[in-house]
Protein backbone atom coordinates (compact mmCIF):
# COMPACT_ATOMS: atom_id res chain seq x y z
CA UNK A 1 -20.03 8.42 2.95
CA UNK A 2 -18.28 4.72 2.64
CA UNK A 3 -15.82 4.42 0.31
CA UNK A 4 -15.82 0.80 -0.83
CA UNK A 5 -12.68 -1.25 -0.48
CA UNK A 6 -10.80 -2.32 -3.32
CA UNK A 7 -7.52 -3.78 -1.92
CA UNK A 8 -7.73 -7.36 -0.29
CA UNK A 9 -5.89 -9.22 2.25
CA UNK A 10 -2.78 -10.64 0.34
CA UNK A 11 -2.25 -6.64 -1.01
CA UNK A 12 -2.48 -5.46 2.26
CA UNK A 13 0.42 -7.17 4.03
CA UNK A 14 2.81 -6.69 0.84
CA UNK A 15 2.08 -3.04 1.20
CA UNK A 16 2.84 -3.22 4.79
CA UNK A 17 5.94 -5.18 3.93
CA UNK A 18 7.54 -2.95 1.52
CA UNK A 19 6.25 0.04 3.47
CA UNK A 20 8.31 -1.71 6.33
CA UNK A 21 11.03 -2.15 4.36
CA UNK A 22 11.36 1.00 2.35
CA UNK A 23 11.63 2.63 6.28
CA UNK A 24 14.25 0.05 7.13
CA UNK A 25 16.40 1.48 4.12
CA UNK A 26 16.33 4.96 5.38
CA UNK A 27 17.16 4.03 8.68
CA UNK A 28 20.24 1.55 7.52
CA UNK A 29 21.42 4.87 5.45
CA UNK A 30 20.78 2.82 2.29
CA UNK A 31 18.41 5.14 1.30
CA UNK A 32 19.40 8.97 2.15
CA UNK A 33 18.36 12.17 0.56
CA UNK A 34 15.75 12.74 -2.01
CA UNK A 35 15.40 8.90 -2.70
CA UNK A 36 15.03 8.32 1.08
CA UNK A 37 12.55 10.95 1.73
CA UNK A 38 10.65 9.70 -1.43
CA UNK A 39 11.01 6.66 -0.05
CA UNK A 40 9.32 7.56 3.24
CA UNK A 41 6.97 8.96 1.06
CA UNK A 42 5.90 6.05 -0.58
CA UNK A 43 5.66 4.15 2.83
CA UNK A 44 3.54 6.60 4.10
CA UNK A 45 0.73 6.04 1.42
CA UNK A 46 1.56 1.63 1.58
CA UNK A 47 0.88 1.92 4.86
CA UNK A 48 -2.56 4.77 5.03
CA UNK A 49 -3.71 2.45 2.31
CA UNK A 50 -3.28 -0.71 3.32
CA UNK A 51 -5.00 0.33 6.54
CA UNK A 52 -8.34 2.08 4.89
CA UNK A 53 -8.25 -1.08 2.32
CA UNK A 54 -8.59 1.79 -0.22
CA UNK A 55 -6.55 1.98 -3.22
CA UNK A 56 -7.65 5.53 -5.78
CA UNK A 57 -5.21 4.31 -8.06
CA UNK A 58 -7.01 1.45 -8.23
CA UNK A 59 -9.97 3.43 -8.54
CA UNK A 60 -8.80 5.19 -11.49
CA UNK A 61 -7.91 1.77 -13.15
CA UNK A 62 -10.97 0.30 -12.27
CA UNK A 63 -8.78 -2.88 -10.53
CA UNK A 64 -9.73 -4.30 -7.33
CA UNK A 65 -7.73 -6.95 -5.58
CA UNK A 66 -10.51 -8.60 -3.26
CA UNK A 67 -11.41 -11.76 -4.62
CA UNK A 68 -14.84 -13.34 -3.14
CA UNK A 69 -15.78 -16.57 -3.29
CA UNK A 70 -18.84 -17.29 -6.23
CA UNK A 71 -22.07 -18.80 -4.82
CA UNK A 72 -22.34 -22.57 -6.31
């Protein structure tokens, strides 16, 4: 079974960015304890994500952030 990707190019790398980021902080010690494992977390699903271009939040919202070009 396919699951259908809902999460285009442009959400992709700003989930890999912040996913980036948010690892950055816990490894500075900006982030530390609960917020820093949360915000491992959080990378953890940017990133898994971003890779399978599948969003089920965006599922559940019916949203979908691949925009194709319309056929003149």
């Amino acid at each position: 079974m396919k699951i259908k990707s809902n999460i285009g190019t442009a959400d992709r790398a700003i989930r890999l960015l912040l996913a980036i980021v948010l690892i950055a902080l816990f490894y500075s010690g900006i982030l530390q304890g609960i917020p820093g494992v949360i915000g491992l977390i959080l990378a953890l699903l940017l990133t898994v994500t971003s890779l399978v271009s599948f969003c089920p939040i965006y599922r559940v919202f019916k949203l979908n952030s691949i925009f194709s070009k319309k056929e003149p």
